[in-house]
C-alpha atoms as a PDB file:
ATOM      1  CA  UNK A   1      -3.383  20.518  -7.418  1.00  0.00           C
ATOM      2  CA  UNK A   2      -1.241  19.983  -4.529  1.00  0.00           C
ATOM      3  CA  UNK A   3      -1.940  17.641  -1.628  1.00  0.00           C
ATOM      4  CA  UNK A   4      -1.637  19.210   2.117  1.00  0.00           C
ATOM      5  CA  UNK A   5       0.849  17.461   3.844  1.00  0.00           C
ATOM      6  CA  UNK A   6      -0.264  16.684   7.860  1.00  0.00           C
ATOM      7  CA  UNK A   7       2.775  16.337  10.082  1.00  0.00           C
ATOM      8  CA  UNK A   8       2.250  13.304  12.167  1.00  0.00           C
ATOM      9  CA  UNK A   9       4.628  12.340  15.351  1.00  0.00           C
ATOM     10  CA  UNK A  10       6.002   9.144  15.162  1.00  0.00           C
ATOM     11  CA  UNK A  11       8.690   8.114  17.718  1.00  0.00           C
ATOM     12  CA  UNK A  12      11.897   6.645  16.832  1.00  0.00           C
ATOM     13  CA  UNK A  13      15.085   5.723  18.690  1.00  0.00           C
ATOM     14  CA  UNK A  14      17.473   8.711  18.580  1.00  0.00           C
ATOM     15  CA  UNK A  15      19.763   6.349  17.245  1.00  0.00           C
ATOM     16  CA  UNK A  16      17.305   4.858  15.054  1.00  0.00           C
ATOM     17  CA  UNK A  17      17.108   8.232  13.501  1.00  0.00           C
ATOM     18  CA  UNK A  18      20.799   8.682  13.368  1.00  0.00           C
ATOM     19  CA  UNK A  19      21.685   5.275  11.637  1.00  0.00           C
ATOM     20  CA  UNK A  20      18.766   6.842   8.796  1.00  0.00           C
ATOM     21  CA  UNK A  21      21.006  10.055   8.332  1.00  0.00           C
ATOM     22  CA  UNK A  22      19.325  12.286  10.106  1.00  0.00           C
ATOM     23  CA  UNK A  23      15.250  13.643  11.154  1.00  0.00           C
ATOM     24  CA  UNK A  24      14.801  14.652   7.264  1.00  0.00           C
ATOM     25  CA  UNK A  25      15.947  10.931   5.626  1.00  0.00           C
ATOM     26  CA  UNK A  26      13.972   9.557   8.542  1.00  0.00           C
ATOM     27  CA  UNK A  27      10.560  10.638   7.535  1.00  0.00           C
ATOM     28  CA  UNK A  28      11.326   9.952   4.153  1.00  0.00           C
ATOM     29  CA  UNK A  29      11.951   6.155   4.953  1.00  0.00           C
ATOM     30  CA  UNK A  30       8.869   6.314   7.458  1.00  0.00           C
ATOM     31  CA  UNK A  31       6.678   7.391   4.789  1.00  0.00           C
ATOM     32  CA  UNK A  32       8.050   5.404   2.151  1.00  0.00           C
ATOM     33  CA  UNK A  33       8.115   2.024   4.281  1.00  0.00           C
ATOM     34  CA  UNK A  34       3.955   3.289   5.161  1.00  0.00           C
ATOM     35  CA  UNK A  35       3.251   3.990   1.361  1.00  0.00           C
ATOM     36  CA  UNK A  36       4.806   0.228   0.655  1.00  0.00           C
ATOM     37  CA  UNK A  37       3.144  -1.338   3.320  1.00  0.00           C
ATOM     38  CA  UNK A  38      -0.393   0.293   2.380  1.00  0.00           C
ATOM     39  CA  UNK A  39       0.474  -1.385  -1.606  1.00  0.00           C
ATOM     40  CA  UNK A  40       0.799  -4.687  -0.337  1.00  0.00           C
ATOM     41  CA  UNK A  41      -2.159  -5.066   2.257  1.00  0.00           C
ATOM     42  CA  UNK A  42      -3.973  -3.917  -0.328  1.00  0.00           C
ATOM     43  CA  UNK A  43      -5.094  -0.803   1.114  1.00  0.00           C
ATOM     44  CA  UNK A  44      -3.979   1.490  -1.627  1.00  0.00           C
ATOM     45  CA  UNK A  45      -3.583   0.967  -5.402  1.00  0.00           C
ATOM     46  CA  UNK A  46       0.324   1.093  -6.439  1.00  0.00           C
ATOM     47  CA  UNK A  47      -0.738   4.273  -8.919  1.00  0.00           C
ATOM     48  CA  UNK A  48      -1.845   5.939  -5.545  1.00  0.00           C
ATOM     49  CA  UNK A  49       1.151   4.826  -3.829  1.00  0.00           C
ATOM     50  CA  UNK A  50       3.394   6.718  -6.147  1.00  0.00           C
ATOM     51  CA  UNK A  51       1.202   9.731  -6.276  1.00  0.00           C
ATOM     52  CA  UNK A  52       1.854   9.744  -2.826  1.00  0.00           C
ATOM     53  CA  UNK A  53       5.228   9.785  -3.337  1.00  0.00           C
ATOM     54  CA  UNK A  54       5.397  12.035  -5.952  1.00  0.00           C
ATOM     55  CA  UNK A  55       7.444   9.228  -8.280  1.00  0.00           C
ATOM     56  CA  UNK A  56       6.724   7.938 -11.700  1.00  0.00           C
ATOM     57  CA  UNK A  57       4.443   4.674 -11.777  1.00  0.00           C
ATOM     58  CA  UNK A  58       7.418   3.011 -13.437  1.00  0.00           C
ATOM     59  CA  UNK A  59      10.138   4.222 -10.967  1.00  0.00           C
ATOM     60  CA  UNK A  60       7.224   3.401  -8.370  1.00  0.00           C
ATOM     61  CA  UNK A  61       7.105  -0.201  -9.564  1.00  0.00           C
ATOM     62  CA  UNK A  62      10.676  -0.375  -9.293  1.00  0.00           C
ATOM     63  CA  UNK A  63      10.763   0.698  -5.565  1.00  0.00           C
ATOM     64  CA  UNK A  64       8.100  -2.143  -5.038  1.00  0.00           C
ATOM     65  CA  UNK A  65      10.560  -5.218  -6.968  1.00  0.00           C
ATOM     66  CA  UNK A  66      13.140  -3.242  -4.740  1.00  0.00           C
ATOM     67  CA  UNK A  67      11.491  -4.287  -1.692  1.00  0.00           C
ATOM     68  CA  UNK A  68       9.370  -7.373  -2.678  1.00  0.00           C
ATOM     69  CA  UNK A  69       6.531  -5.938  -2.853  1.00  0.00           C
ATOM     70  CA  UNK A  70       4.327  -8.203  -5.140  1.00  0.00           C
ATOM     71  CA  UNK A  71       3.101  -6.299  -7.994  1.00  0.00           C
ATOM     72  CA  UNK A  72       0.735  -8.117  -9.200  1.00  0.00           C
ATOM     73  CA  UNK A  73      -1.093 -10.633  -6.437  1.00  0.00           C
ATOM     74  CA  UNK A  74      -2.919 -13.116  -8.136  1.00  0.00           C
ATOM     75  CA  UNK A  75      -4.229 -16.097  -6.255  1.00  0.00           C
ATOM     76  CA  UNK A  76      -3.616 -19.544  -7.565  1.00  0.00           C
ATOM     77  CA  UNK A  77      -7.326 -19.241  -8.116  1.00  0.00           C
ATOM     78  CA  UNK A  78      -7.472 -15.934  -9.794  1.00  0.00           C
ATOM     79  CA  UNK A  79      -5.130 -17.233 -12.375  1.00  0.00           C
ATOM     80  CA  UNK A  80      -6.541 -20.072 -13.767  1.00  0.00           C
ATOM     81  CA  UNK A  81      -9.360 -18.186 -14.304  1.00  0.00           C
ATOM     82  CA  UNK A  82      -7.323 -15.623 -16.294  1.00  0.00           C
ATOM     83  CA  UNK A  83      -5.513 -18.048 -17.920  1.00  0.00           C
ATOM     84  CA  UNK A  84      -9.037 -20.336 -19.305  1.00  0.00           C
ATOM     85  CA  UNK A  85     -10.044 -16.685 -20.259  1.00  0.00           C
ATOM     86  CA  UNK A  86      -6.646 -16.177 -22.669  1.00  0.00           C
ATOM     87  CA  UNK A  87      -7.044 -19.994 -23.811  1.00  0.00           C
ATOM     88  CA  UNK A  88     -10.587 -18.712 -25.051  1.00  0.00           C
ATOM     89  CA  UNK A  89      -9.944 -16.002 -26.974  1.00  0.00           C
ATOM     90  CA  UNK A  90      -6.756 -17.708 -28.999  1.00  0.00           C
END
C-alpha cells in the first residue's frame, strides 16, 4: 500500500535552492538529509529509513556509509558484552 505524502513548507535561501538544482532536487535533499538524520538519532530504524525513501535496504545502507552515518552503533559497553557472548558459544 502506498504511503500519503504531506507537503510540508520548509524555507530555504533562493539561492540555497538554486545551488541544489532547482525546487524538485531540493526537497529531495531535504527529505533525504531528514530521513538520515532520523537513522542516526536513533529515531527511526535504517529499514524504515529506506522505506521512506523508497530504496533498497542495501542501496539504503550505502547512502548511510555515504554520509557517515554509523550503521551499526554499538557502545564500547554493548560490545564486550556481544563479544563474551560469541567467546561462549565457540
Amino acid at each position: 500500500m502506498a504511503e500519503t505524502v504531506k507537503a510540508l513548507m520548509v524555507r530555504l535561501p533562493e539561492s540555497l535552492v538554486e545551488d541544489l538544482g532547482g525546487e524538485q532536487k531540493a526537497a529531495e535533499e531535504v527529505t533525504r538529509a531528514a530521513v538520515l538524520d532520523l537513522v542516526r538519532t536513533g529515531k527511526i530504524s535504517a529499514g524504515r529509513g529506506a522505506e521512506l525513501l523508497h530504496m533498497t535496504r542495501h542501496d539504503f545502507l550505502d547512502l548511510m556509509e555515504a554520509h557517515d552515518v554509523p550503521v551499526i552503533d554499538y557502545t564500547p559497553e554493548s560490545f564486550a558484552c556481544e563479544l563474551e557472548g560469541v567467546r561462549k558459544l565457540l
